[in-house]
PDB file of N, CA and C in Angstrom:
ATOM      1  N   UNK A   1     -93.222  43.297 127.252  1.00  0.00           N
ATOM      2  CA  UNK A   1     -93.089  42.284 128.289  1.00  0.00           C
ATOM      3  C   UNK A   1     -92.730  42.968 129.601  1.00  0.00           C
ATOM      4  N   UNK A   2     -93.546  42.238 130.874  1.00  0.00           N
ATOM      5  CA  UNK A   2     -93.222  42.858 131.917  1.00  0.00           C
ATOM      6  C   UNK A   2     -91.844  42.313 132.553  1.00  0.00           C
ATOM      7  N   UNK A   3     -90.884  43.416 132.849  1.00  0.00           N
ATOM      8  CA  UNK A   3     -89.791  42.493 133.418  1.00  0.00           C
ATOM      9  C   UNK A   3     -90.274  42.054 134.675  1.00  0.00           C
ATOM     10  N   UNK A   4     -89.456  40.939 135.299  1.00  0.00           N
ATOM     11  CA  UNK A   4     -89.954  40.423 136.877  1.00  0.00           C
ATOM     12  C   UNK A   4     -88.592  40.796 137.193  1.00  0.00           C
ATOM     13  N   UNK A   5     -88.437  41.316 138.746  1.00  0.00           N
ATOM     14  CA  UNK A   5     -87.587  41.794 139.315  1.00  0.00           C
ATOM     15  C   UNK A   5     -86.809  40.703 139.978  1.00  0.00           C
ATOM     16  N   UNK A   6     -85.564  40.768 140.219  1.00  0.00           N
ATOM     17  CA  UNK A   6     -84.699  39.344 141.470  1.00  0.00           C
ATOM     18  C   UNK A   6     -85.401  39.075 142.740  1.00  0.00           C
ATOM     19  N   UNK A   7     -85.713  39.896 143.210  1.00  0.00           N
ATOM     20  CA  UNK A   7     -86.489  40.254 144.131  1.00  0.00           C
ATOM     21  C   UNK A   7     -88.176  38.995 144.432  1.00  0.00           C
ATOM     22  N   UNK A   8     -88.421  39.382 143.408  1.00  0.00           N
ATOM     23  CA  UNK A   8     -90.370  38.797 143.133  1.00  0.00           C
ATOM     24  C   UNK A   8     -89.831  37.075 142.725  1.00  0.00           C
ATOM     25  N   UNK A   9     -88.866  36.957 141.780  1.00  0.00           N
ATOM     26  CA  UNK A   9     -88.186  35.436 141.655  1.00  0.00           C
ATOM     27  C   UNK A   9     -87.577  34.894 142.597  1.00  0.00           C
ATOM     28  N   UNK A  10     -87.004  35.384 143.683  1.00  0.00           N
ATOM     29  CA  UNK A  10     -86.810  35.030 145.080  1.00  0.00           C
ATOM     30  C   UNK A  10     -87.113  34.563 146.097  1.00  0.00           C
ATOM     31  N   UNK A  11     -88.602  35.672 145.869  1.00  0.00           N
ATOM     32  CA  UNK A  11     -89.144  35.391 147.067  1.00  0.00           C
ATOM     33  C   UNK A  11     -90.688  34.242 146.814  1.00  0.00           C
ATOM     34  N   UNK A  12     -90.995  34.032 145.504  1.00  0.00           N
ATOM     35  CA  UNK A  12     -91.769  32.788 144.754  1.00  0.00           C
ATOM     36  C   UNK A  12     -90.824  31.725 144.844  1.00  0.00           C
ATOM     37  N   UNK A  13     -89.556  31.330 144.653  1.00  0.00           N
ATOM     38  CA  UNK A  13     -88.883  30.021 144.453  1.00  0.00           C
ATOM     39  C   UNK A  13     -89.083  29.734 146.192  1.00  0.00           C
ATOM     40  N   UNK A  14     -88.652  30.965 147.083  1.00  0.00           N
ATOM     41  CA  UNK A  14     -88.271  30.593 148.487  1.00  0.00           C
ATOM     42  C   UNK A  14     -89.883  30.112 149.029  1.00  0.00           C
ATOM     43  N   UNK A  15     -90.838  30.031 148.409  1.00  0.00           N
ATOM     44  CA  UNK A  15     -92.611  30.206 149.139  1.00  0.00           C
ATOM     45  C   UNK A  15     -92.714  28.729 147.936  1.00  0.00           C
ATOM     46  N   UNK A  16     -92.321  28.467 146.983  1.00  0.00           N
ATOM     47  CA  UNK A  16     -92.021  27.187 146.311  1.00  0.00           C
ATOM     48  C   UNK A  16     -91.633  26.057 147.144  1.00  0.00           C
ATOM     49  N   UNK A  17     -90.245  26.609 146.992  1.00  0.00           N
ATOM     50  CA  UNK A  17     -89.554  25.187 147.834  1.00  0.00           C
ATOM     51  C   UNK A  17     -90.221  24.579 149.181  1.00  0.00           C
ATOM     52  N   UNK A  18     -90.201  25.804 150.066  1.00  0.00           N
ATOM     53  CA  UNK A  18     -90.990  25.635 151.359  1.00  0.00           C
ATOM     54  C   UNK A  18     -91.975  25.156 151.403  1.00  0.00           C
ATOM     55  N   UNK A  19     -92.885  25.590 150.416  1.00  0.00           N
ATOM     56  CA  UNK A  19     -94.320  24.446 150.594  1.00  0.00           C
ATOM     57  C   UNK A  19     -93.673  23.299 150.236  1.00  0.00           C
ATOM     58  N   UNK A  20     -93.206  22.865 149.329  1.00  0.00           N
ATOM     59  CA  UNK A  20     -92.569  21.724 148.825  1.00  0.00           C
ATOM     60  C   UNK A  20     -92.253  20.772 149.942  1.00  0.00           C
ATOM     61  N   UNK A  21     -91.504  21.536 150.656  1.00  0.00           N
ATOM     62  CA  UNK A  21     -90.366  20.634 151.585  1.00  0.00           C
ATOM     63  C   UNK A  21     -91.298  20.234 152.962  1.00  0.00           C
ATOM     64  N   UNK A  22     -92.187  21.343 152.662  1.00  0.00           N
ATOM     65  CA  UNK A  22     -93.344  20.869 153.862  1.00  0.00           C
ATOM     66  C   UNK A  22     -93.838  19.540 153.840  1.00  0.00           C
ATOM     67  N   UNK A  23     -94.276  19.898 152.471  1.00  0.00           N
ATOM     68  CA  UNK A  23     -95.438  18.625 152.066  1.00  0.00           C
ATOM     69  C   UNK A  23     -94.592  17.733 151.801  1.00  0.00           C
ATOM     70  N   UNK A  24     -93.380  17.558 152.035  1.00  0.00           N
ATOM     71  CA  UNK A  24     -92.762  16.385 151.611  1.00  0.00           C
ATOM     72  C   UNK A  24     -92.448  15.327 153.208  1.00  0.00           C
ATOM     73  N   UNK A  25     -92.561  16.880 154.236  1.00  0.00           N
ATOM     74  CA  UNK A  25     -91.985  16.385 155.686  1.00  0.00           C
ATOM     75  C   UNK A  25     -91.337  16.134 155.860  1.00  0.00           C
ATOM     76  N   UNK A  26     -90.203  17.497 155.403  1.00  0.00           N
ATOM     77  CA  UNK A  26     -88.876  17.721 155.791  1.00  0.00           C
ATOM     78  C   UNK A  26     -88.967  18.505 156.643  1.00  0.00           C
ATOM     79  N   UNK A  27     -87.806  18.744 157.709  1.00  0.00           N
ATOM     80  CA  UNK A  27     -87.782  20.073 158.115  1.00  0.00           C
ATOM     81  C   UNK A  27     -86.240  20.108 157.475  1.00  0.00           C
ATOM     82  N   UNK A  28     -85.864  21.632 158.173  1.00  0.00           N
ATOM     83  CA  UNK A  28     -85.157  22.400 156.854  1.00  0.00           C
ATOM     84  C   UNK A  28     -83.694  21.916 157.542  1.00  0.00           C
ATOM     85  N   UNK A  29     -83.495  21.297 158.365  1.00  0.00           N
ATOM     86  CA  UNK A  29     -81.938  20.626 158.650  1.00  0.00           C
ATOM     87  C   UNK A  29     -82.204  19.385 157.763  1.00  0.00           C
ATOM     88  N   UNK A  30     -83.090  18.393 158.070  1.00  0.00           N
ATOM     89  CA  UNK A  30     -83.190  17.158 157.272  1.00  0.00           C
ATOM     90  C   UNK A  30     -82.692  17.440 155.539  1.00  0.00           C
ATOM     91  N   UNK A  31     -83.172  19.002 155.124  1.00  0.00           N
ATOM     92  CA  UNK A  31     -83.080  19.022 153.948  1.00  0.00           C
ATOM     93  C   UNK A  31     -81.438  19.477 153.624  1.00  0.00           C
ATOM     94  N   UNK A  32     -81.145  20.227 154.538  1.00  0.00           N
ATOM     95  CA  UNK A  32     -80.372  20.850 154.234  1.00  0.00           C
ATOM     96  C   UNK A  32     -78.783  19.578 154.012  1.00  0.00           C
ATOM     97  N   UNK A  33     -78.933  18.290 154.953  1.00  0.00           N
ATOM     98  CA  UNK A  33     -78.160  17.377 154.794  1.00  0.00           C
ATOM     99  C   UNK A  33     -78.444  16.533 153.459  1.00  0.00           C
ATOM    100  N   UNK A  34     -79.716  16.221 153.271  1.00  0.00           N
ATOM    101  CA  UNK A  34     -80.017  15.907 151.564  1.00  0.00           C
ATOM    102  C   UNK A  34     -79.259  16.735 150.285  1.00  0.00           C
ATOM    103  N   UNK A  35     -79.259  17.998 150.866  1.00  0.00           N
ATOM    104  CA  UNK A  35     -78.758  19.049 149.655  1.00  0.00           C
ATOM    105  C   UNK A  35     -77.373  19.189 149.450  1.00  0.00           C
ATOM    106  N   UNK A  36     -76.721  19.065 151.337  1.00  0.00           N
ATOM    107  CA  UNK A  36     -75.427  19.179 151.211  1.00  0.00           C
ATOM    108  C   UNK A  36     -75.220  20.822 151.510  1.00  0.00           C
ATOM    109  N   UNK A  37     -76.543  21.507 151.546  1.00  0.00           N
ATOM    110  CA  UNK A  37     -76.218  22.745 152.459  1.00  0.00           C
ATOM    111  C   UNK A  37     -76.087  23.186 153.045  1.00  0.00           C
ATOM    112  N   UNK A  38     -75.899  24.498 154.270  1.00  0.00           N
ATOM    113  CA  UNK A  38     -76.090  24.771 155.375  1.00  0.00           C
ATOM    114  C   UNK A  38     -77.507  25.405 155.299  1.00  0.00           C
ATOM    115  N   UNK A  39     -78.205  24.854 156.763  1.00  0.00           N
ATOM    116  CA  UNK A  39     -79.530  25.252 157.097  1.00  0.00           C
ATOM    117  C   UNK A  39     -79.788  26.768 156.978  1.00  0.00           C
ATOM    118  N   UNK A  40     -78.424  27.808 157.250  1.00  0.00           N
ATOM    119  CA  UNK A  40     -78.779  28.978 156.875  1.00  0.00           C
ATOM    120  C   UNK A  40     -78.913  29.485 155.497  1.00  0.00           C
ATOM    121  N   UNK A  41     -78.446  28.987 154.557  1.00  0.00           N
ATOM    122  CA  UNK A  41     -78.578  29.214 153.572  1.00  0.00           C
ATOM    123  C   UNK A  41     -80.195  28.483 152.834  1.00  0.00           C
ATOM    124  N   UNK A  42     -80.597  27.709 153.394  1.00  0.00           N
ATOM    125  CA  UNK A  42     -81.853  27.248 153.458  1.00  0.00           C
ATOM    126  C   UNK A  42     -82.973  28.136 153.634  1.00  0.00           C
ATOM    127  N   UNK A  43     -82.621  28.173 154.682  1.00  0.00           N
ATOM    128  CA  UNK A  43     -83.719  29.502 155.855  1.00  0.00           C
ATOM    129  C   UNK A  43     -84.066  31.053 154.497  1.00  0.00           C
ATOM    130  N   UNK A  44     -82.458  31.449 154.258  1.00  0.00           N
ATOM    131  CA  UNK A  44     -82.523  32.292 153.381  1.00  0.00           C
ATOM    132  C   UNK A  44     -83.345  32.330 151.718  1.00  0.00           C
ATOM    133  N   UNK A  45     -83.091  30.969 151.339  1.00  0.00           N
ATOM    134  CA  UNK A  45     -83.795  31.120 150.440  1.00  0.00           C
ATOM    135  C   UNK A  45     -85.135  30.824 150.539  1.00  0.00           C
ATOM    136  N   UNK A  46     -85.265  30.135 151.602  1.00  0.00           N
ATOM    137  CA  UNK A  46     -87.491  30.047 151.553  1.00  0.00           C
ATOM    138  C   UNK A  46     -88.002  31.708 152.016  1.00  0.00           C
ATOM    139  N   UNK A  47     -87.336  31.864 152.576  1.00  0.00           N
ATOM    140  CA  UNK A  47     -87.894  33.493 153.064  1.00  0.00           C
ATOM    141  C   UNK A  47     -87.461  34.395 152.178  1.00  0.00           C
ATOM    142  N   UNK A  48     -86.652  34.266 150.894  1.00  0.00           N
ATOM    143  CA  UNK A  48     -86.518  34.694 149.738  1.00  0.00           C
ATOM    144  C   UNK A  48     -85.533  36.134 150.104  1.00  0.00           C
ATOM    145  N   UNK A  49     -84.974  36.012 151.061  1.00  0.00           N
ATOM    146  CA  UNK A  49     -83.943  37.172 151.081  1.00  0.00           C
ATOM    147  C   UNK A  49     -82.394  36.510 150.238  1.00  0.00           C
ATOM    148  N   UNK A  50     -82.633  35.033 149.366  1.00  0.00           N
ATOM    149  CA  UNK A  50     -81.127  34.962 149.038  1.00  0.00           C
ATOM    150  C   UNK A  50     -81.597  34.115 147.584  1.00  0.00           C
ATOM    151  N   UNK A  51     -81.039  34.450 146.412  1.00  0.00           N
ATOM    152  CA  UNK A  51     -81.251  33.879 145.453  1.00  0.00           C
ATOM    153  C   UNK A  51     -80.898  32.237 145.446  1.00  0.00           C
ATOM    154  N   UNK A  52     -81.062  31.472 144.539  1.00  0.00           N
ATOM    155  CA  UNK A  52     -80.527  30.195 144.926  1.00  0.00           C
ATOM    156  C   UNK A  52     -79.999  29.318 143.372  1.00  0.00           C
ATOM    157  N   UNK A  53     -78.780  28.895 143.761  1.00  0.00           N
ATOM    158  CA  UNK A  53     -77.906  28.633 142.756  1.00  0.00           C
ATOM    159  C   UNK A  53     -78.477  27.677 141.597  1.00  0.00           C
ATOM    160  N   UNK A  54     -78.317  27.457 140.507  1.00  0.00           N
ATOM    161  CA  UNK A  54     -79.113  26.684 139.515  1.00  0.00           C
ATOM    162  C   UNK A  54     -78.956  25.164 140.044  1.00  0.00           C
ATOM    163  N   UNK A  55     -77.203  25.065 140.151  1.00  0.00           N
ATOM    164  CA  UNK A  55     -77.187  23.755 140.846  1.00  0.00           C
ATOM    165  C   UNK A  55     -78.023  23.174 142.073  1.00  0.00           C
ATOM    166  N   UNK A  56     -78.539  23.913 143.258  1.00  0.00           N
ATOM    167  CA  UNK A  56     -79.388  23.840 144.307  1.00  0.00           C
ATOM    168  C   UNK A  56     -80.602  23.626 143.743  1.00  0.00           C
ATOM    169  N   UNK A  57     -80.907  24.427 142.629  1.00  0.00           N
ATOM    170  CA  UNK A  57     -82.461  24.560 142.657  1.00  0.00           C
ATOM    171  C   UNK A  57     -82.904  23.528 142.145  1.00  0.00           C
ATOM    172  N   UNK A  58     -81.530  22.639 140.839  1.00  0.00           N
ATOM    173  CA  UNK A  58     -82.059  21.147 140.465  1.00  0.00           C
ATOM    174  C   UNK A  58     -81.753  20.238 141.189  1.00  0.00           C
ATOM    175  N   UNK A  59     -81.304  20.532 142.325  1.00  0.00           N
ATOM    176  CA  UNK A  59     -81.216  19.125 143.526  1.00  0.00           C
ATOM    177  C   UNK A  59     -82.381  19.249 144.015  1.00  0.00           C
ATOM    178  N   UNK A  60     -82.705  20.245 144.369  1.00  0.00           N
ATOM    179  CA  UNK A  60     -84.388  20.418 145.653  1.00  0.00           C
ATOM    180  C   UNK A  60     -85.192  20.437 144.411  1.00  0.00           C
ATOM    181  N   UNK A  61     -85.289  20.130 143.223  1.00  0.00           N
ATOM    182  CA  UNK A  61     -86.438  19.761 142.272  1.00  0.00           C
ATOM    183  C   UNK A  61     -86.612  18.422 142.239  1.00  0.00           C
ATOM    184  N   UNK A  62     -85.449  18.184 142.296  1.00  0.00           N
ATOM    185  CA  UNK A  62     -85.210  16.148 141.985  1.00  0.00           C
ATOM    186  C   UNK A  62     -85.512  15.529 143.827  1.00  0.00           C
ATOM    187  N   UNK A  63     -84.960  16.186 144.832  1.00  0.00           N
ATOM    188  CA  UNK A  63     -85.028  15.365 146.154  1.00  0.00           C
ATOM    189  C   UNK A  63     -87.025  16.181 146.734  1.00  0.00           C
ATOM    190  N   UNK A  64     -87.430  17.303 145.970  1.00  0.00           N
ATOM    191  CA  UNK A  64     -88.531  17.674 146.651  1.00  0.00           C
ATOM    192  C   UNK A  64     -89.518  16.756 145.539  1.00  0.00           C
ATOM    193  N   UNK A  65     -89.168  16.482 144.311  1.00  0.00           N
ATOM    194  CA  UNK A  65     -90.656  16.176 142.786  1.00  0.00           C
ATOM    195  C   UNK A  65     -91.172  17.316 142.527  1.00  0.00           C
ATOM    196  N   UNK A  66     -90.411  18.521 142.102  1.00  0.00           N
ATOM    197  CA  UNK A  66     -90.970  19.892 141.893  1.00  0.00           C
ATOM    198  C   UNK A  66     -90.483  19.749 140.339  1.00  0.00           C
ATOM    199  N   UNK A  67     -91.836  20.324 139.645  1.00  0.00           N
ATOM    200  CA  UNK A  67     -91.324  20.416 137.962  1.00  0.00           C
ATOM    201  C   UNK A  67     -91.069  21.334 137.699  1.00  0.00           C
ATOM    202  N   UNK A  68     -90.730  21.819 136.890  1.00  0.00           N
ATOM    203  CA  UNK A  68     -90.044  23.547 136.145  1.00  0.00           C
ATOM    204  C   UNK A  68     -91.258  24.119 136.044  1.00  0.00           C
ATOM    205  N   UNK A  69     -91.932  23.593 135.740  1.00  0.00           N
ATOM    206  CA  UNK A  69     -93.489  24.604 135.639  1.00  0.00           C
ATOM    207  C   UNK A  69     -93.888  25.594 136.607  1.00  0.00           C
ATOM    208  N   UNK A  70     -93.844  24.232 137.684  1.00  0.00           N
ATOM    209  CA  UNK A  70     -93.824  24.527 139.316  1.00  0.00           C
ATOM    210  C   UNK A  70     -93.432  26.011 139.092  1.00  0.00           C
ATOM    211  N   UNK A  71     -92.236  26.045 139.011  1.00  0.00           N
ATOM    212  CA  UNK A  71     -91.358  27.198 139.601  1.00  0.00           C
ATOM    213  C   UNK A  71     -91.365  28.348 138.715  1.00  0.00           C
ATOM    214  N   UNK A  72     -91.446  28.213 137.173  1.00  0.00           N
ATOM    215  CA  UNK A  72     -91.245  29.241 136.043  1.00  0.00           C
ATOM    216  C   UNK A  72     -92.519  30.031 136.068  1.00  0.00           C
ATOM    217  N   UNK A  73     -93.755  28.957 135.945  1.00  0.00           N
ATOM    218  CA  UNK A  73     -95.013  29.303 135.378  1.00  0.00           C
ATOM    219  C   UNK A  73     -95.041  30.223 135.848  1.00  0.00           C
ATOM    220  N   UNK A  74     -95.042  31.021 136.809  1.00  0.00           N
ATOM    221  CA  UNK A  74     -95.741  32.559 137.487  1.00  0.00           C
ATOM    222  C   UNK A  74     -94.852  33.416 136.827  1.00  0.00           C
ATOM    223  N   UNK A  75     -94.000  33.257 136.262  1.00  0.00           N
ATOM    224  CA  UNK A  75     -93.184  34.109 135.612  1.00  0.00           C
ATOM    225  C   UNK A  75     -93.116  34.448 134.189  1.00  0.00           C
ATOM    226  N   UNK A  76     -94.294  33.404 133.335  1.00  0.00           N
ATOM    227  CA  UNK A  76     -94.140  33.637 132.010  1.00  0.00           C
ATOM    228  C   UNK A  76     -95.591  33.874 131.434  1.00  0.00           C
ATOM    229  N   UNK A  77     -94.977  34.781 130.447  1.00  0.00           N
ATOM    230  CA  UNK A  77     -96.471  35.670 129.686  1.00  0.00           C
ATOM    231  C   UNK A  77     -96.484  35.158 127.973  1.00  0.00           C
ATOM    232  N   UNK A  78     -95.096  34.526 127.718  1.00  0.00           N
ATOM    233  CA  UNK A  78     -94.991  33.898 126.217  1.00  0.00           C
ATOM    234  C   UNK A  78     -96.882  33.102 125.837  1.00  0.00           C
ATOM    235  N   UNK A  79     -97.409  33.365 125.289  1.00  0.00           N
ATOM    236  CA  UNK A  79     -98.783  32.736 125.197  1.00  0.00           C
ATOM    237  C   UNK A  79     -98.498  31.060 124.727  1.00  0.00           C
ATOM    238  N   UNK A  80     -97.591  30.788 123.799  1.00  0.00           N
ATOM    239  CA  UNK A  80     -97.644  29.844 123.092  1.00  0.00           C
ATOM    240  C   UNK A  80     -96.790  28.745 124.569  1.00  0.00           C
ATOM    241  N   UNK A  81     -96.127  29.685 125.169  1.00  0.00           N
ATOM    242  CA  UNK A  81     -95.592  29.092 126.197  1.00  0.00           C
ATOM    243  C   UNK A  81     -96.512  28.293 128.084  1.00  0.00           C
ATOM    244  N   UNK A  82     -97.352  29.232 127.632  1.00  0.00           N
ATOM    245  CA  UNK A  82     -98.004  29.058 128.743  1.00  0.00           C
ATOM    246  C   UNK A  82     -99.211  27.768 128.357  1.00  0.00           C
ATOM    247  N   UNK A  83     -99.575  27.778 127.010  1.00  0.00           N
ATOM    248  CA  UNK A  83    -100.292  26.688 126.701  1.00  0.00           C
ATOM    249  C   UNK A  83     -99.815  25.792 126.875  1.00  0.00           C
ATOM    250  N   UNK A  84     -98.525  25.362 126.842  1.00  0.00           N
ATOM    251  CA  UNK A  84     -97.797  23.970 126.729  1.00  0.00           C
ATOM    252  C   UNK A  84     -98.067  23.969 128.873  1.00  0.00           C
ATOM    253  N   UNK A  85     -97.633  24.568 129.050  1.00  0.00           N
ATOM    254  CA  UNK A  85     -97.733  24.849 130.799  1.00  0.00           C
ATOM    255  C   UNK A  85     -99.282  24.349 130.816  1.00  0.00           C
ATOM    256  N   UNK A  86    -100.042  24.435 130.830  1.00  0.00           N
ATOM    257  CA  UNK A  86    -101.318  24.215 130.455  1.00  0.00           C
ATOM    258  C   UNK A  86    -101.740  22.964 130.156  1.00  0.00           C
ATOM    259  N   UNK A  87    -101.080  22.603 129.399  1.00  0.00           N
ATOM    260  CA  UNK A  87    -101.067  20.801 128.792  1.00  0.00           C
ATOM    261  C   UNK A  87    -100.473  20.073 129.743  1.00  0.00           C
ATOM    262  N   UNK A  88     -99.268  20.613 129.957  1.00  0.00           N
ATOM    263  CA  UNK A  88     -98.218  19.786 130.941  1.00  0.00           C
ATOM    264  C   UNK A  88     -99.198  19.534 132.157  1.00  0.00           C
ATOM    265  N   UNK A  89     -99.434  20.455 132.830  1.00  0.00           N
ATOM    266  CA  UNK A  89    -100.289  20.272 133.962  1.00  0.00           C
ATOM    267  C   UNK A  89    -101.536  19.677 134.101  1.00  0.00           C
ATOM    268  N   UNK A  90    -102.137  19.625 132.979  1.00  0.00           N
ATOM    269  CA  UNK A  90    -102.766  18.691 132.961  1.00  0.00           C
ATOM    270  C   UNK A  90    -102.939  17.492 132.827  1.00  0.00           C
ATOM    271  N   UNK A  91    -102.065  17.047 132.376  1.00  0.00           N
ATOM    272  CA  UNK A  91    -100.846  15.476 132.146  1.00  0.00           C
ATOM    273  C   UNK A  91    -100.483  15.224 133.761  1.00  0.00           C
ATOM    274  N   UNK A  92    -100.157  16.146 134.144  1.00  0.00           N
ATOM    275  CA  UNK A  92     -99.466  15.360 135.394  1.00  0.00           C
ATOM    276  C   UNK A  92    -100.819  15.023 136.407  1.00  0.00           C
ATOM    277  N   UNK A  93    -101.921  14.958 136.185  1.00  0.00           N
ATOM    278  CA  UNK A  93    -103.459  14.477 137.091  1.00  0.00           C
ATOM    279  C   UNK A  93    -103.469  13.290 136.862  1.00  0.00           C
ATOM    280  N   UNK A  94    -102.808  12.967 135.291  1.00  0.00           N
ATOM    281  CA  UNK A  94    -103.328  11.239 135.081  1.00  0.00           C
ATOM    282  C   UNK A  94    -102.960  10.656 135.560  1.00  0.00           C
ATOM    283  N   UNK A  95    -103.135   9.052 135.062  1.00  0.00           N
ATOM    284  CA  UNK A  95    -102.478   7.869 135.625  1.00  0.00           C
ATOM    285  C   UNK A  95    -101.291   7.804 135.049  1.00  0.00           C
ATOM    286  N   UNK A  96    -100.075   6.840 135.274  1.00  0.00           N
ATOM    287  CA  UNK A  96     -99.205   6.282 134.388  1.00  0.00           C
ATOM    288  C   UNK A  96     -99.847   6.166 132.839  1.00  0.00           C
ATOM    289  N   UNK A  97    -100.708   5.030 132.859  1.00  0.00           N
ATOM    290  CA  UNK A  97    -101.293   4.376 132.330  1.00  0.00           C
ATOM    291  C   UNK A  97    -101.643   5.315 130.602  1.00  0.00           C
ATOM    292  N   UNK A  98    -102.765   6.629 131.165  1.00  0.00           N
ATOM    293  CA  UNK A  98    -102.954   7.759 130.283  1.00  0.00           C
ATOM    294  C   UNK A  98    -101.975   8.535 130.012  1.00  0.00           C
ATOM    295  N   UNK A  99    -100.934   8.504 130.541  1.00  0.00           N
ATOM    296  CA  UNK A  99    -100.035   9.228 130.401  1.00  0.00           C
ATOM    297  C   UNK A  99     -99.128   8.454 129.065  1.00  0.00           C
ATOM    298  N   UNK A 100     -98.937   7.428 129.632  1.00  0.00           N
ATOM    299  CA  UNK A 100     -98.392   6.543 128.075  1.00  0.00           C
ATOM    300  C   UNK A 100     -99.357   6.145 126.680  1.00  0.00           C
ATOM    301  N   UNK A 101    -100.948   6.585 127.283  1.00  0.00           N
ATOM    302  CA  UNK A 101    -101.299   6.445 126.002  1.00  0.00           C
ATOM    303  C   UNK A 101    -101.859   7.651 125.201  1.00  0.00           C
ATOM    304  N   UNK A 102    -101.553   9.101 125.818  1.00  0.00           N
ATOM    305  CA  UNK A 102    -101.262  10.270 125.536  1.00  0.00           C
ATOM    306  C   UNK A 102    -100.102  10.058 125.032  1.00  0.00           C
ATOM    307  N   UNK A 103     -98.656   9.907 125.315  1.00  0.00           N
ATOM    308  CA  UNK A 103     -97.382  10.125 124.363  1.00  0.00           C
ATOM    309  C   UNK A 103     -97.746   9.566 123.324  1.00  0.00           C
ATOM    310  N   UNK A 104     -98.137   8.200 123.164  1.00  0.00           N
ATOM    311  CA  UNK A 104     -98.569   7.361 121.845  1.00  0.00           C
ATOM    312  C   UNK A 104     -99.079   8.098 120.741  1.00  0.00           C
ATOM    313  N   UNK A 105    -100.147   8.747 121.582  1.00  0.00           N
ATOM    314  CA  UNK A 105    -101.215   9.494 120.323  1.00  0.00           C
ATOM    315  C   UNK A 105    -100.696  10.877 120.108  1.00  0.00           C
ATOM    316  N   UNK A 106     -99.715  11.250 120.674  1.00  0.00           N
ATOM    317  CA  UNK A 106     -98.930  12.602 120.698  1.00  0.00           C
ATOM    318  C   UNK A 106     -98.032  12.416 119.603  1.00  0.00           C
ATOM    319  N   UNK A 107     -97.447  11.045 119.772  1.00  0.00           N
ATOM    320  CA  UNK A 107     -96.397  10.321 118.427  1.00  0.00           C
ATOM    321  C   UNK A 107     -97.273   9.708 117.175  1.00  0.00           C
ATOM    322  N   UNK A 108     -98.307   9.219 117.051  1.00  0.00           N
ATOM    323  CA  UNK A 108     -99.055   9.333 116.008  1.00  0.00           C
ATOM    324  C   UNK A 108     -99.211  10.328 115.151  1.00  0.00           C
ATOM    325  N   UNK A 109    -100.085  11.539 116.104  1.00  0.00           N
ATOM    326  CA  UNK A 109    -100.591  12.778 115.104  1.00  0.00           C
ATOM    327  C   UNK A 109     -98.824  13.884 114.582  1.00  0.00           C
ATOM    328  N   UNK A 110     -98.254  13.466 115.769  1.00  0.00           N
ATOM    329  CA  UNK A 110     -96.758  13.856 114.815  1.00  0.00           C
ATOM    330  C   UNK A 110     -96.238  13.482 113.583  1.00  0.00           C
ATOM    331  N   UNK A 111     -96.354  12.133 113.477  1.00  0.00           N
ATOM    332  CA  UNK A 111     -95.920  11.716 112.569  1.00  0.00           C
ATOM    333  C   UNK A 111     -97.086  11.182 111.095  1.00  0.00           C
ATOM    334  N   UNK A 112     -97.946  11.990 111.129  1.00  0.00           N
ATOM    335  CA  UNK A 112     -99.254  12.018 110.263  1.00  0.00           C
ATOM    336  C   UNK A 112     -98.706  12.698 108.742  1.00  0.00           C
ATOM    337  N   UNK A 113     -97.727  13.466 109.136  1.00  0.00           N
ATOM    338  CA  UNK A 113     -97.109  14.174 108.283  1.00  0.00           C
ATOM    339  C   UNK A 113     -96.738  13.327 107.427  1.00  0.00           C
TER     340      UNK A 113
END
């Protein structure tokens, strides 16, 4: 396995969020009062010179709609792992609608057993 450096996870979460917060049409004071942070510590982590705390990273997942995929996927080589990444993402194109009648049939063939 290749290790990923602090560095390369840094500077992907900080190029993450930022598109995120773009497309959401924030700018980075607006966010930074949502988060409860200071804007410099903001600044720092989209430009990926500052790691960012677990607690931060699940507030700006929940106030941006960023999924774990979002953020992990470039980082994982597990095969069995990346398929589910794979599925997931493709789930999130549907409607509500397919989406509840995907779990259904997800809970069917589970329970076939």
């Amino acid at each position: 396995m290749d290790s990923v450096s602090k560095s390369d996870i840094d500077k992907n979460f900080g190029k993450i969020l930022r598109d995120f917060r773009i497309k959401n049409k924030l700018t980075q004071e607006q966010l930074s009062e949502k988060l409860g942070i200071s804007l410099k510590y903001i600044s720092r982590i989209e430009n990926g010179n500052n790691g960012v705390k677990t607690q931060t990273l699940i507030n700006y997942m929940n106030i941006l709609g960023i999924t774990p995929n979002t953020i992990y996927a470039p980082f994982i080589t597990n095969e069995d792992v990346i398929k589910n990444i794979e599925i997931s993402e493709k789930l999130s194109f549907l409607s509500e609608d397919k989406k509840d009648f995907i779990n259904s049939m997800i809970d069917l063939v589970k329970n076939l057993n």
